[in-house]
C-alpha atoms as a PDB file:
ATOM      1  CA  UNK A   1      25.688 -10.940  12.221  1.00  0.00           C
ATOM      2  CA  UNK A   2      23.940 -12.018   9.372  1.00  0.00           C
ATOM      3  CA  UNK A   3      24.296  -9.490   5.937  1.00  0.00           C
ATOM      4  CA  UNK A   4      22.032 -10.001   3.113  1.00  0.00           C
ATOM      5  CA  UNK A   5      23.363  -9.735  -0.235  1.00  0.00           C
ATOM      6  CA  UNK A   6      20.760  -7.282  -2.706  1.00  0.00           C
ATOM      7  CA  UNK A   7      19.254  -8.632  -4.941  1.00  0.00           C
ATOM      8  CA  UNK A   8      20.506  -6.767  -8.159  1.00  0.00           C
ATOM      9  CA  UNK A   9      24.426  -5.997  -7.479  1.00  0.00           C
ATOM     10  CA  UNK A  10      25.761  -2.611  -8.789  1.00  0.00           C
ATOM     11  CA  UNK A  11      27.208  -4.960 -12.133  1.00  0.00           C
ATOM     12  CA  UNK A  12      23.873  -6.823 -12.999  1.00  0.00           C
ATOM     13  CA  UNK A  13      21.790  -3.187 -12.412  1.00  0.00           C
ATOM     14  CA  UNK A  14      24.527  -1.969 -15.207  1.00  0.00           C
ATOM     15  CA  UNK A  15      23.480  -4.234 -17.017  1.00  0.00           C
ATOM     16  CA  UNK A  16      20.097  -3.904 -16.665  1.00  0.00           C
ATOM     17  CA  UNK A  17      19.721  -0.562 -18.004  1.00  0.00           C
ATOM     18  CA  UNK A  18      22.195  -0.993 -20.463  1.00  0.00           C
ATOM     19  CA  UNK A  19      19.692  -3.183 -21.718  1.00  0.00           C
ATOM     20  CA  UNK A  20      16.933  -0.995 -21.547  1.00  0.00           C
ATOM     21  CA  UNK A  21      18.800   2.154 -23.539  1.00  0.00           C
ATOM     22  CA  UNK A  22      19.485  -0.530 -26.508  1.00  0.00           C
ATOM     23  CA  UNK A  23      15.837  -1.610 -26.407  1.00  0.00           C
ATOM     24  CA  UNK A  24      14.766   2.329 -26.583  1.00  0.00           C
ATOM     25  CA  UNK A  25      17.202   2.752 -29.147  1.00  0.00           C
ATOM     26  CA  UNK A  26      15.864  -0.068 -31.403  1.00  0.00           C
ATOM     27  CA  UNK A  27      11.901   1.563 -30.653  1.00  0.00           C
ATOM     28  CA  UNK A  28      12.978   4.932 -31.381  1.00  0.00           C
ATOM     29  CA  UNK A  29      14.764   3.805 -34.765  1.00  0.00           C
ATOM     30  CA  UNK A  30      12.250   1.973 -35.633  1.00  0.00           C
ATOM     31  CA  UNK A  31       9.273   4.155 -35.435  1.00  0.00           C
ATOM     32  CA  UNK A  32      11.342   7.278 -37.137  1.00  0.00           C
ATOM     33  CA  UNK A  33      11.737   4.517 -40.138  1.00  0.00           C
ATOM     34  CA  UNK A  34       8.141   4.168 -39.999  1.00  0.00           C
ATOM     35  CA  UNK A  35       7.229   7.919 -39.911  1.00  0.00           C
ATOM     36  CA  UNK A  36       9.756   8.634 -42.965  1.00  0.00           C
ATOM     37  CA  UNK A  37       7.664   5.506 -44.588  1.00  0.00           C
ATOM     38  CA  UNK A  38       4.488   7.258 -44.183  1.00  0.00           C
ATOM     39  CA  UNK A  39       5.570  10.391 -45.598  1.00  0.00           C
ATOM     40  CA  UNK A  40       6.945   9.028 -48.286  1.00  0.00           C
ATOM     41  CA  UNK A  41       3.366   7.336 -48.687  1.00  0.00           C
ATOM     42  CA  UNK A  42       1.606  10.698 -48.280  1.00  0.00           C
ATOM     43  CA  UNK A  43       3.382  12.342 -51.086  1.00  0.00           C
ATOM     44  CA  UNK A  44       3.674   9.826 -53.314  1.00  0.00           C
ATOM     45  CA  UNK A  45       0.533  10.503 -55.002  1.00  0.00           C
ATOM     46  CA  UNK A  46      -0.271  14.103 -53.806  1.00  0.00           C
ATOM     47  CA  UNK A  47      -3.394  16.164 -54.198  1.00  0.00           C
ATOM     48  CA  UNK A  48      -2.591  18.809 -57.004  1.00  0.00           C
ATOM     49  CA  UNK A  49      -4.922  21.032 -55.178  1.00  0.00           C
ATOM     50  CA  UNK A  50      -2.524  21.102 -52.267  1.00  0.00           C
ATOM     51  CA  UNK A  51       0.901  21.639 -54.148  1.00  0.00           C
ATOM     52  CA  UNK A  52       2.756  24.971 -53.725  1.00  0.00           C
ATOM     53  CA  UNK A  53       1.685  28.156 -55.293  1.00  0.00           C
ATOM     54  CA  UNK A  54       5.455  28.479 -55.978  1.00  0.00           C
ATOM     55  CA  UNK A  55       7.249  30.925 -57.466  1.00  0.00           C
ATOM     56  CA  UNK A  56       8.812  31.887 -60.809  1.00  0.00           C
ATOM     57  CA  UNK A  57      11.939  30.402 -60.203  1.00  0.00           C
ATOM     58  CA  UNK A  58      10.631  26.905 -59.139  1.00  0.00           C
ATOM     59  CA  UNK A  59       8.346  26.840 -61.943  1.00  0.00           C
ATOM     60  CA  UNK A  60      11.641  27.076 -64.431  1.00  0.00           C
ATOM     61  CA  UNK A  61      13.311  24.559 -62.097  1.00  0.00           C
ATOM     62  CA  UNK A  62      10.782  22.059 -62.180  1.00  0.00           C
ATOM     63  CA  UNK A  63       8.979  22.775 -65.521  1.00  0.00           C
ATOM     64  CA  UNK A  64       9.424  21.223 -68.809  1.00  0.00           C
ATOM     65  CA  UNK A  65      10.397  22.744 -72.512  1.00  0.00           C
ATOM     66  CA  UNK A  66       7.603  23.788 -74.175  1.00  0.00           C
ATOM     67  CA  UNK A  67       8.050  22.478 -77.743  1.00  0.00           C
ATOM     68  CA  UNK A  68       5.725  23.781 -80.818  1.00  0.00           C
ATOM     69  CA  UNK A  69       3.829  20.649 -81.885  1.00  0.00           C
ATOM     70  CA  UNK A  70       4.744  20.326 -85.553  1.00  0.00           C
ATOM     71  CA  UNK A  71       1.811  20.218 -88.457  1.00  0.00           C
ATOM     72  CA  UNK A  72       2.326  16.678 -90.121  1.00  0.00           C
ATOM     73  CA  UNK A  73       2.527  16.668 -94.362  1.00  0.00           C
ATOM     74  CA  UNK A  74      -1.035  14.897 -93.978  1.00  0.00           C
ATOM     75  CA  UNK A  75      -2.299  17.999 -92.017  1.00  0.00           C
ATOM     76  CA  UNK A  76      -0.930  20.372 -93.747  1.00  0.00           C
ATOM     77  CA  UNK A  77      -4.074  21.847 -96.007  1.00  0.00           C
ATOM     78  CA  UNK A  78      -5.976  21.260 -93.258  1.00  0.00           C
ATOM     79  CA  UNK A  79      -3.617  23.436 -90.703  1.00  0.00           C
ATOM     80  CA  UNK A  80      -3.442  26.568 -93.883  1.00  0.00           C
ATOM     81  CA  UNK A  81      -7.172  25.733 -94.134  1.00  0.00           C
ATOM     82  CA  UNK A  82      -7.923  27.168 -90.563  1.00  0.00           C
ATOM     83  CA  UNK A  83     -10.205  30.406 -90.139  1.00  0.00           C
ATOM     84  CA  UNK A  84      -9.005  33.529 -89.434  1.00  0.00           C
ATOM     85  CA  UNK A  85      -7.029  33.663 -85.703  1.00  0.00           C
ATOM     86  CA  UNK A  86      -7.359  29.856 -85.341  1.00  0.00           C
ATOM     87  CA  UNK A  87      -4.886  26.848 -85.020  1.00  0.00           C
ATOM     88  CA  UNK A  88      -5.540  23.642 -86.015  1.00  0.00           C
ATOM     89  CA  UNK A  89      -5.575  21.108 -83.729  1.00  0.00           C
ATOM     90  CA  UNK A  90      -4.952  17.520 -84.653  1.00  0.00           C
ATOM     91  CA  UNK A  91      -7.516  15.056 -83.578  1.00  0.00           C
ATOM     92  CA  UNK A  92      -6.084  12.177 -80.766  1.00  0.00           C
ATOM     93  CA  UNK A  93      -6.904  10.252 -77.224  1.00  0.00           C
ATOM     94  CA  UNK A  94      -5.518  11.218 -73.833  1.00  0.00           C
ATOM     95  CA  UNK A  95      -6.345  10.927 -70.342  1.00  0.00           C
ATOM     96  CA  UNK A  96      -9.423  13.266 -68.841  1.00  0.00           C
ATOM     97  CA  UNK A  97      -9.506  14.690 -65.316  1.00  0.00           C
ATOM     98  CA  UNK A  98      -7.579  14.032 -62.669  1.00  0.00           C
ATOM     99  CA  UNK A  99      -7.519  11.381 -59.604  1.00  0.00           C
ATOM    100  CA  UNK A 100      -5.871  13.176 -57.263  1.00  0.00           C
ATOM    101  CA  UNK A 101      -7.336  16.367 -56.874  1.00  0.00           C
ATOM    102  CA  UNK A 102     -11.399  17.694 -56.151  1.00  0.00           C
ATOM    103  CA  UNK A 103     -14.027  14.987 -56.802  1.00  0.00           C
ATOM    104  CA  UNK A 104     -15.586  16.588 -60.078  1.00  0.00           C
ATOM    105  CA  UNK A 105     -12.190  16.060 -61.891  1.00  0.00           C
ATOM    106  CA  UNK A 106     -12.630  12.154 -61.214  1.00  0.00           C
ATOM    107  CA  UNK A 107     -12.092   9.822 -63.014  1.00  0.00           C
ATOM    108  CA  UNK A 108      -9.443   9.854 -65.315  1.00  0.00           C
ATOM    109  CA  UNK A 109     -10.889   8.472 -68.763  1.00  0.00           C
ATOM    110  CA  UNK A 110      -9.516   7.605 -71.746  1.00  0.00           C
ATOM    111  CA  UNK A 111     -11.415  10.055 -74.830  1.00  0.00           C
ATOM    112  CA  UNK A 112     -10.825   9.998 -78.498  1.00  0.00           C
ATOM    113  CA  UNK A 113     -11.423  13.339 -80.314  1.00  0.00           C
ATOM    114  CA  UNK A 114     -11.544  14.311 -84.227  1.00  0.00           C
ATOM    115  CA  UNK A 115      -9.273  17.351 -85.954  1.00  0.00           C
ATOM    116  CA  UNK A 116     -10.652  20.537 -84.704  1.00  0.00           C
ATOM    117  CA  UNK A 117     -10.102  24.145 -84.771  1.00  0.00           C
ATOM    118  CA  UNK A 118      -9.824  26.907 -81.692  1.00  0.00           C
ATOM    119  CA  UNK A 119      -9.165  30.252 -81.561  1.00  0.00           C
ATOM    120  CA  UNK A 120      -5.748  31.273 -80.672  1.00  0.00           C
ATOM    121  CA  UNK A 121      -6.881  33.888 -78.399  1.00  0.00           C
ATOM    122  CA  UNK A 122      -9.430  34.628 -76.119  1.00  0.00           C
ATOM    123  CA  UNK A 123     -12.686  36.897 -77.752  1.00  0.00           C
ATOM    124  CA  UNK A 124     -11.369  40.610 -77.643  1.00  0.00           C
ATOM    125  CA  UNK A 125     -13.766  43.124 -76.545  1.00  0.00           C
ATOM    126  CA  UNK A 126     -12.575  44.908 -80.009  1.00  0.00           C
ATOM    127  CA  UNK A 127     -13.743  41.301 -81.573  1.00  0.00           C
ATOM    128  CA  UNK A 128     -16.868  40.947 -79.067  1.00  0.00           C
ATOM    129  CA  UNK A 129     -18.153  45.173 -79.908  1.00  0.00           C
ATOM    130  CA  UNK A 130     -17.854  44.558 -83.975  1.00  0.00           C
ATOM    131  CA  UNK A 131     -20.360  41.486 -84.376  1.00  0.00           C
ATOM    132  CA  UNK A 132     -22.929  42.416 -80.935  1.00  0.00           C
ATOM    133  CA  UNK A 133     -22.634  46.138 -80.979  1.00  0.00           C
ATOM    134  CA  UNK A 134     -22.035  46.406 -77.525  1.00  0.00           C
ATOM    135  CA  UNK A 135     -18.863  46.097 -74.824  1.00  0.00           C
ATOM    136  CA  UNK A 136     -20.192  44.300 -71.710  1.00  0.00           C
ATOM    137  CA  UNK A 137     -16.860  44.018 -69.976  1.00  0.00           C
ATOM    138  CA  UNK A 138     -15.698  45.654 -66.776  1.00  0.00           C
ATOM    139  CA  UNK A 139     -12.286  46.374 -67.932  1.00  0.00           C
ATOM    140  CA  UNK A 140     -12.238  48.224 -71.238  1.00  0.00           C
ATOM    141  CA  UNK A 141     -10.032  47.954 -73.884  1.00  0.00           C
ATOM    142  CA  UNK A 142      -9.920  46.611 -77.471  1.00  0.00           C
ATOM    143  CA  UNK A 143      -6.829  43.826 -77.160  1.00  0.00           C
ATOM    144  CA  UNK A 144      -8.572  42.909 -73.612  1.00  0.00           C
ATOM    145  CA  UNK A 145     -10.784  39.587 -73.630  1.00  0.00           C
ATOM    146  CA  UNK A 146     -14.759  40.525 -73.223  1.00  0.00           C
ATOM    147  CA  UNK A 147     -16.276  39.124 -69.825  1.00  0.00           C
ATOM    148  CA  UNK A 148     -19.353  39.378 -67.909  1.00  0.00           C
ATOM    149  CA  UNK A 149     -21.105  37.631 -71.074  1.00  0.00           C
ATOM    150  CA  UNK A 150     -23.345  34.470 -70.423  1.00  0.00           C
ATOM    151  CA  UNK A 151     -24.027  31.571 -72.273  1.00  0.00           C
ATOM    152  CA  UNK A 152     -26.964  32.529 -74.208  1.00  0.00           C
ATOM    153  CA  UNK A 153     -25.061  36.154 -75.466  1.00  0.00           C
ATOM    154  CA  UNK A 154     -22.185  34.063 -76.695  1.00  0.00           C
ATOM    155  CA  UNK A 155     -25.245  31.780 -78.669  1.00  0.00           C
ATOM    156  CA  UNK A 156     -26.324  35.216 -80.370  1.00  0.00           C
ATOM    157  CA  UNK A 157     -22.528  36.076 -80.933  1.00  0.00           C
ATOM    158  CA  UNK A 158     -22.333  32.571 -82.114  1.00  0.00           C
ATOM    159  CA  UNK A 159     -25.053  33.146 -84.702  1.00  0.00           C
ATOM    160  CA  UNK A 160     -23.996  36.534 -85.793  1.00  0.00           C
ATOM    161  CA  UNK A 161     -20.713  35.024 -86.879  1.00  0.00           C
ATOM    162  CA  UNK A 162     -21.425  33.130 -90.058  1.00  0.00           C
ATOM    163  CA  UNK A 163     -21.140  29.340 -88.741  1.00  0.00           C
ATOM    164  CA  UNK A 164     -17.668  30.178 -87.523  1.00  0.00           C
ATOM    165  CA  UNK A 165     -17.791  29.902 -83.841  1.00  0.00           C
ATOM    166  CA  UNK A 166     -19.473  27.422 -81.219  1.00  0.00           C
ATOM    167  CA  UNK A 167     -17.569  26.686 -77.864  1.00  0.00           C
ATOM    168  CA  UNK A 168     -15.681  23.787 -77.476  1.00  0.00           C
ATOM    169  CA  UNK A 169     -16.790  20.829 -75.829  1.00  0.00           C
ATOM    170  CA  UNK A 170     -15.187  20.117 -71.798  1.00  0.00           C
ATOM    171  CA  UNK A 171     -12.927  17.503 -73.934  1.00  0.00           C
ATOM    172  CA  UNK A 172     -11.621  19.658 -76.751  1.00  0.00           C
ATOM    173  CA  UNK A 173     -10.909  22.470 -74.263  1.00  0.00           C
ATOM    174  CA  UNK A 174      -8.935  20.106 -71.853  1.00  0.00           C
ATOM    175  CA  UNK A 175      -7.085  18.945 -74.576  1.00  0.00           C
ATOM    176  CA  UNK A 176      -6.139  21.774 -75.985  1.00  0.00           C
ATOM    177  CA  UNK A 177      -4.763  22.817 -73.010  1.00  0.00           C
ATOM    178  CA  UNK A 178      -2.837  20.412 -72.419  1.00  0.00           C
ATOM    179  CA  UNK A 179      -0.923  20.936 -75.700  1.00  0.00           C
ATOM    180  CA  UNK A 180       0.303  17.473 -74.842  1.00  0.00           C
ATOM    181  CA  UNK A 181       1.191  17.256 -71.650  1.00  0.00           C
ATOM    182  CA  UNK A 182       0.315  15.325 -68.610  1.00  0.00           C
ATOM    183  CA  UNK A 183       1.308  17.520 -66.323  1.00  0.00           C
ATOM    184  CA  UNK A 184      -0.476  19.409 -63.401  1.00  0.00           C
ATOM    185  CA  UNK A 185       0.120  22.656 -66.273  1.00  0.00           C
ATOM    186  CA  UNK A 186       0.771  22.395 -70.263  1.00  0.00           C
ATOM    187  CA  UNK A 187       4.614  22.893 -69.056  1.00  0.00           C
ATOM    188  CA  UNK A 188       5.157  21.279 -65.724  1.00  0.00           C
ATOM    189  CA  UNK A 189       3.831  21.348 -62.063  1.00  0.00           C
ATOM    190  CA  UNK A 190       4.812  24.184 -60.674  1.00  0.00           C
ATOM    191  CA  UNK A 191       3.455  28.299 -61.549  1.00  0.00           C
ATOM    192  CA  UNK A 192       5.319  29.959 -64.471  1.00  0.00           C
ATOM    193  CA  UNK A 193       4.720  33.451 -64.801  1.00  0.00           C
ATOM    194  CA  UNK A 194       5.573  33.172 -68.849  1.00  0.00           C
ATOM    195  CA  UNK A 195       2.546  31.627 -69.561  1.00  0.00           C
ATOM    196  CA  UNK A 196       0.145  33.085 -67.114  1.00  0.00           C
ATOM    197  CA  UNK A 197      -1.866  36.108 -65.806  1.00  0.00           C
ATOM    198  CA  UNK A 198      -3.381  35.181 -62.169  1.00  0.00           C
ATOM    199  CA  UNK A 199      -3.123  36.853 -58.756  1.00  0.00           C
ATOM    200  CA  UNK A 200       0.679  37.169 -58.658  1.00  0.00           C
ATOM    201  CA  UNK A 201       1.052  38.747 -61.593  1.00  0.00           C
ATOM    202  CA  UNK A 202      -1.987  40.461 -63.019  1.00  0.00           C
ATOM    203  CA  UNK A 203      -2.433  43.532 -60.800  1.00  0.00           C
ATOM    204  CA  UNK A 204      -6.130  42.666 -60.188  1.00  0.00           C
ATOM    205  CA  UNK A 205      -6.950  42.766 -64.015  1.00  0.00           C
ATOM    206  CA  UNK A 206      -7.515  41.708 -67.042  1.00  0.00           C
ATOM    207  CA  UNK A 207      -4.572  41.632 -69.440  1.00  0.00           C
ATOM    208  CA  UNK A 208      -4.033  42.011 -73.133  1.00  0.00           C
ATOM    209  CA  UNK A 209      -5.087  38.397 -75.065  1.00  0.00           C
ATOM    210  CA  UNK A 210      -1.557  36.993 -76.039  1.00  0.00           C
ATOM    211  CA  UNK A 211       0.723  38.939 -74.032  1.00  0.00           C
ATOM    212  CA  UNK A 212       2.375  35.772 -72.592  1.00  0.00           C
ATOM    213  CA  UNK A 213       3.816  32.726 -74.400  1.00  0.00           C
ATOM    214  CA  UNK A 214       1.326  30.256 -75.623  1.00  0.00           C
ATOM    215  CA  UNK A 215       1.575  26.393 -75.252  1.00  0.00           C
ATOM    216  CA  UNK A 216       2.311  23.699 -77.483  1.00  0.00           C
ATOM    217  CA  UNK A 217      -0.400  24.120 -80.008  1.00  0.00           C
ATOM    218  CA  UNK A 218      -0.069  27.868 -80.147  1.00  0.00           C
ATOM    219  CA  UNK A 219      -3.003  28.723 -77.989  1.00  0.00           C
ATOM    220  CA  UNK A 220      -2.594  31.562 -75.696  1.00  0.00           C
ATOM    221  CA  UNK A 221      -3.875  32.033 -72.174  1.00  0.00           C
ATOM    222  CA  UNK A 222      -5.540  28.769 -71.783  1.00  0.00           C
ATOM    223  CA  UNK A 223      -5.174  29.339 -68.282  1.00  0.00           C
ATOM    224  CA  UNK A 224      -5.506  32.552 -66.738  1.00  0.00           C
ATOM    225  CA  UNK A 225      -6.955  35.858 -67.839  1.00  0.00           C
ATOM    226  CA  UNK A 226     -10.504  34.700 -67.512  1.00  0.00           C
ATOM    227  CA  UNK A 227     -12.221  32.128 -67.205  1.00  0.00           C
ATOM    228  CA  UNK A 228     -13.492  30.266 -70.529  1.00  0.00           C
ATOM    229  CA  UNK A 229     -17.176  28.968 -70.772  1.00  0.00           C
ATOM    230  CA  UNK A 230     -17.336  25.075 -72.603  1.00  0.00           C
ATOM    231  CA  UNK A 231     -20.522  23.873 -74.261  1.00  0.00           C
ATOM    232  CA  UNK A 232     -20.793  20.919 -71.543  1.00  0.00           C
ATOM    233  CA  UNK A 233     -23.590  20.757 -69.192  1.00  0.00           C
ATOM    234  CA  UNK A 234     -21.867  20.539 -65.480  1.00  0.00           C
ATOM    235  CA  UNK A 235     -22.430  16.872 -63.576  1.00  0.00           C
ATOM    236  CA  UNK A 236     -20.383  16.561 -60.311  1.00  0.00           C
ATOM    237  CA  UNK A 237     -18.249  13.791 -61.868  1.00  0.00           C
ATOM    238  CA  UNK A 238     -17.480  12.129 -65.040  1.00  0.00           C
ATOM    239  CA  UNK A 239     -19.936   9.730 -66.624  1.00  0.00           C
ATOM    240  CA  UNK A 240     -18.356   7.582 -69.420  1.00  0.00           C
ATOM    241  CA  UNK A 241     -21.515   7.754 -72.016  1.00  0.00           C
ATOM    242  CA  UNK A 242     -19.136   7.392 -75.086  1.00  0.00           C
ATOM    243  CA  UNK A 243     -15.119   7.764 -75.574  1.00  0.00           C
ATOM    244  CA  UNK A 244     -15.283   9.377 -78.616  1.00  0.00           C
ATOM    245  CA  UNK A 245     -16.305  12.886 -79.146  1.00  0.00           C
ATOM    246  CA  UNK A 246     -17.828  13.372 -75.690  1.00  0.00           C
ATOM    247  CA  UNK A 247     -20.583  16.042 -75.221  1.00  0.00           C
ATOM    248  CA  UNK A 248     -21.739  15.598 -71.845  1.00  0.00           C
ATOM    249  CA  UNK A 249     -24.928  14.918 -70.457  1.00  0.00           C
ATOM    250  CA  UNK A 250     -27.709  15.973 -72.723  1.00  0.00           C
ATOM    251  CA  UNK A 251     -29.073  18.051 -70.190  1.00  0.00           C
ATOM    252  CA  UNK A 252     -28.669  19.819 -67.264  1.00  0.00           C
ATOM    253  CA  UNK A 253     -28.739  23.105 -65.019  1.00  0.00           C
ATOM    254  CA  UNK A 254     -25.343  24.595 -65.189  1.00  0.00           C
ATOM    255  CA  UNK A 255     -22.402  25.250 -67.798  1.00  0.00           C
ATOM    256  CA  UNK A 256     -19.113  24.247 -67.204  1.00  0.00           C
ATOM    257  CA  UNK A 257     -16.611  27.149 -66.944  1.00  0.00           C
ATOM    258  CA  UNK A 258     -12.494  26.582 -67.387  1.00  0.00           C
ATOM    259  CA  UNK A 259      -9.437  27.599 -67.340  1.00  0.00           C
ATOM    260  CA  UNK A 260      -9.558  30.236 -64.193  1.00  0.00           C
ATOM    261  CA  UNK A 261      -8.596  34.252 -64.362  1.00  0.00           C
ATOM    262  CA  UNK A 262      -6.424  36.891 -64.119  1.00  0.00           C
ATOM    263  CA  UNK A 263      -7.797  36.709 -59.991  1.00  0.00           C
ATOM    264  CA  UNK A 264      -7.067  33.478 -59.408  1.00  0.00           C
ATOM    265  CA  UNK A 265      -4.914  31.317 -57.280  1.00  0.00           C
ATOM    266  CA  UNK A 266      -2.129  28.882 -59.079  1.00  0.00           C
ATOM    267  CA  UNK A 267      -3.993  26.194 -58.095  1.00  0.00           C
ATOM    268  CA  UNK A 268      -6.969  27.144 -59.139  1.00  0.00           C
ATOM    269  CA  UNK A 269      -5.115  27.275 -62.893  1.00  0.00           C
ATOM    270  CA  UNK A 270      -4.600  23.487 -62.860  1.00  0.00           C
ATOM    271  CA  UNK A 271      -5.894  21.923 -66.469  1.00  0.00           C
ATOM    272  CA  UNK A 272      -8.417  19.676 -65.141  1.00  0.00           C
ATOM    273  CA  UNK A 273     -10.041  22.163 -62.614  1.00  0.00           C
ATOM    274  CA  UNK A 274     -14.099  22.379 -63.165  1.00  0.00           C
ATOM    275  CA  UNK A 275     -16.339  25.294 -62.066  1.00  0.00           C
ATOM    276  CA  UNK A 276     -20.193  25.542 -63.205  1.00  0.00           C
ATOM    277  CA  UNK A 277     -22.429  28.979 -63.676  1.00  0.00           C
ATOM    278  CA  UNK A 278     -26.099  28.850 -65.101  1.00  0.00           C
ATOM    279  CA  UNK A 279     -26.660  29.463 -68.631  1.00  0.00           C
ATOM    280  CA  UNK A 280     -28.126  32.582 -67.817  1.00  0.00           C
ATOM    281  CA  UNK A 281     -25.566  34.188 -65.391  1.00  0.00           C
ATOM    282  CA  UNK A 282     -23.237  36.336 -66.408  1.00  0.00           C
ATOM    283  CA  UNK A 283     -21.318  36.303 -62.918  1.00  0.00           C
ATOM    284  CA  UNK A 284     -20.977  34.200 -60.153  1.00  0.00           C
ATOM    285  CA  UNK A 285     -23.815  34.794 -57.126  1.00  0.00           C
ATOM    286  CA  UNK A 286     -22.294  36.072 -54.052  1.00  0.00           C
ATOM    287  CA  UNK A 287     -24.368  33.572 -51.949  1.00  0.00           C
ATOM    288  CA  UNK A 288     -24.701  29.730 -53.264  1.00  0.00           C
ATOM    289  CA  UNK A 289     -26.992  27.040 -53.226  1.00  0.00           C
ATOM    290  CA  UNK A 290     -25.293  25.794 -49.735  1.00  0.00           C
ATOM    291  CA  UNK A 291     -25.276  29.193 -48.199  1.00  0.00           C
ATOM    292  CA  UNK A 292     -21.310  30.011 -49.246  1.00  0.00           C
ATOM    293  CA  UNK A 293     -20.342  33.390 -50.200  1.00  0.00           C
ATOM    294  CA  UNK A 294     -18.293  33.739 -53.642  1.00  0.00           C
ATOM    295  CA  UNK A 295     -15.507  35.553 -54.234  1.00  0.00           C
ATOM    296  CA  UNK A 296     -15.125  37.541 -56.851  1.00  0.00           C
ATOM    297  CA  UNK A 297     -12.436  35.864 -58.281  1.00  0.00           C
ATOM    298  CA  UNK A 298     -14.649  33.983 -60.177  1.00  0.00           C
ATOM    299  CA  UNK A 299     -16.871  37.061 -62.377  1.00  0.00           C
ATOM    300  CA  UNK A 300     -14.591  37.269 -64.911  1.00  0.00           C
ATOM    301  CA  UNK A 301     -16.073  34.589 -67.845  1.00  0.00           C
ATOM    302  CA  UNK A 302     -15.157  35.031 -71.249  1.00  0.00           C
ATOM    303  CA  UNK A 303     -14.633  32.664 -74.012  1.00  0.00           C
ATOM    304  CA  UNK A 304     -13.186  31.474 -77.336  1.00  0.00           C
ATOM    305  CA  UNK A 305     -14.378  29.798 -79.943  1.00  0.00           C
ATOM    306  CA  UNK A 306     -14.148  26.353 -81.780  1.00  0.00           C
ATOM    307  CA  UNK A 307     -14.866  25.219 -85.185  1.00  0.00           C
ATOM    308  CA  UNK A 308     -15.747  21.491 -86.582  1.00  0.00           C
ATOM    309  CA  UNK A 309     -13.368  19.696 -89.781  1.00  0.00           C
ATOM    310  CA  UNK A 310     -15.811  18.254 -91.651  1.00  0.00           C
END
């Protein structure tokens, strides 16, 4: 009787899959090296938009100190020179907008500004009622910043004050923020509830001007509170018409509005975030242009005001 040995003996079929379990092992090694690649990729260069809207605690962790800038000898007339309730803000270039987060914030640009002036605070209503005559605001109170006011009622205020107030241009209100920084917030990255009034915090209202710490420059609630018109006609992006001094295009159909409020999100407080309103408007319209409904996290527009060194 004939017997036919198999084909693959019980030591070569050993074999065989002992082969096959180091070949998975290599694939699976391999492609989990890839994956931790590609995540390492995806957060290299993350959209500020998307970061946390992190607490108190990580704030401090991942913050910076926030250090007065000092007043050189040169500046020093200059800085005891300043109007009454503003700071003096030395004249410099940095880096406008933001790559990495909504499309109007692109591109980052180099811009050059002269030695200006800015209110430390936001207009008070108490401020606001004693040159207009009038308290426009939803929340009341003297020490509380004014809001619902439009573009053209801040010209009349403008007028009414002696030559002593125009809002600052996109670029001086960005950089006055910043106090310095390049950070996604005058201190760091994450929230920090000692600098800011927003939706955590606020208890769905306005707060008094200067309640929490200010930034480098001494400027208080550059972010939060509510939102801060700029003299800048709104364009979806940056156009680099000149580095120094920037104005913005000469013309347009909306104002650009800064800063965010007392309602808003963290992220929504990043430096470099844009919103636009028309001149006229003293609130957002529930319905837009492309048929989306508004929050009303965005009708609380105030402002503060700027002043020219000769």
């Amino acid at each position: 009787m004939l017997c036919f040995q198999p084909f693959i003996t019980p030591t070569k079929t050993m074999h065989f899959f002992q082969k096959i379990t180091l070949l998975a092992l290599i694939f699976f090694l391999f492609a989990c090296s890839d994956k931790s690649a590609d995540k390492a990729d995806d957060t290299s260069h993350p959209s500020f938009s998307e970061l946390p809207e992190i607490a108190e605690e990580a704030g401090q962790a991942f913050g910076q100190a926030v250090v007065p800038i000092a007043i050189l000898p040169e500046d020093q007339e200059k800085a005891d020179n300043a109007p009454e309730g503003m700071v003096f803000i030395k004249g410099g270039c940095f880096i406008m907008g933001n790559d990495y987060t909504q499309a109007d914030e692109k591109p980052e640009h180099e811009v050059c500004l002269s030695d200006f002036y800015m209110d430390k605070f936001e207009i008070t209503q108490a401020r606001w009622e004693k040159v207009m005559g009038f308290n426009p605001s939803k929340f009341s109170g003297p020490d509380l910043p004014v809001e619902q006011v439009n573009y053209h009622d801040i010209q009349k205020f403008k007028k009414k004050s002696g030559g002593n107030c125009r809002l600052p241009t996109e670029a001086e209100w960005e950089y006055a923020a910043r106090g310095g920084a390049d950070t996604r917030y005058f201190w760091g990255n994450m929230a920090n509830e000692d600098y800011i009034w927003y939706e955590e915090n606020s208890k769905k209202s306005t707060q008094p001007v200067g309640s929490k710490a200010p930034n480098q420059l001494g400027l208080y609630d550059m972010m939060g509170n509510v939102w801060e018109w700029v003299d800048d006609w709104y364009e979806p992006y940056y156009k680099m018409r000149t580095k120094d001094n920037p104005t913005g295009p000469a013309t347009g159909e909306s104002k650009v509005v800064r800063g965010g409020s007392f309602y808003s999100s963290a992220g929504a407080l990043r430096i470099t975030n844009r919103i636009w309103l028309h001149p006229k408007n003293k609130v957002f319209p529930k319905v837009t242009t492309y048929g989306q409904i508004m929050n009303e996290v965005f009708n609380y527009i105030g402002f503060r005001c700027a002043k020219s060194i000769p």
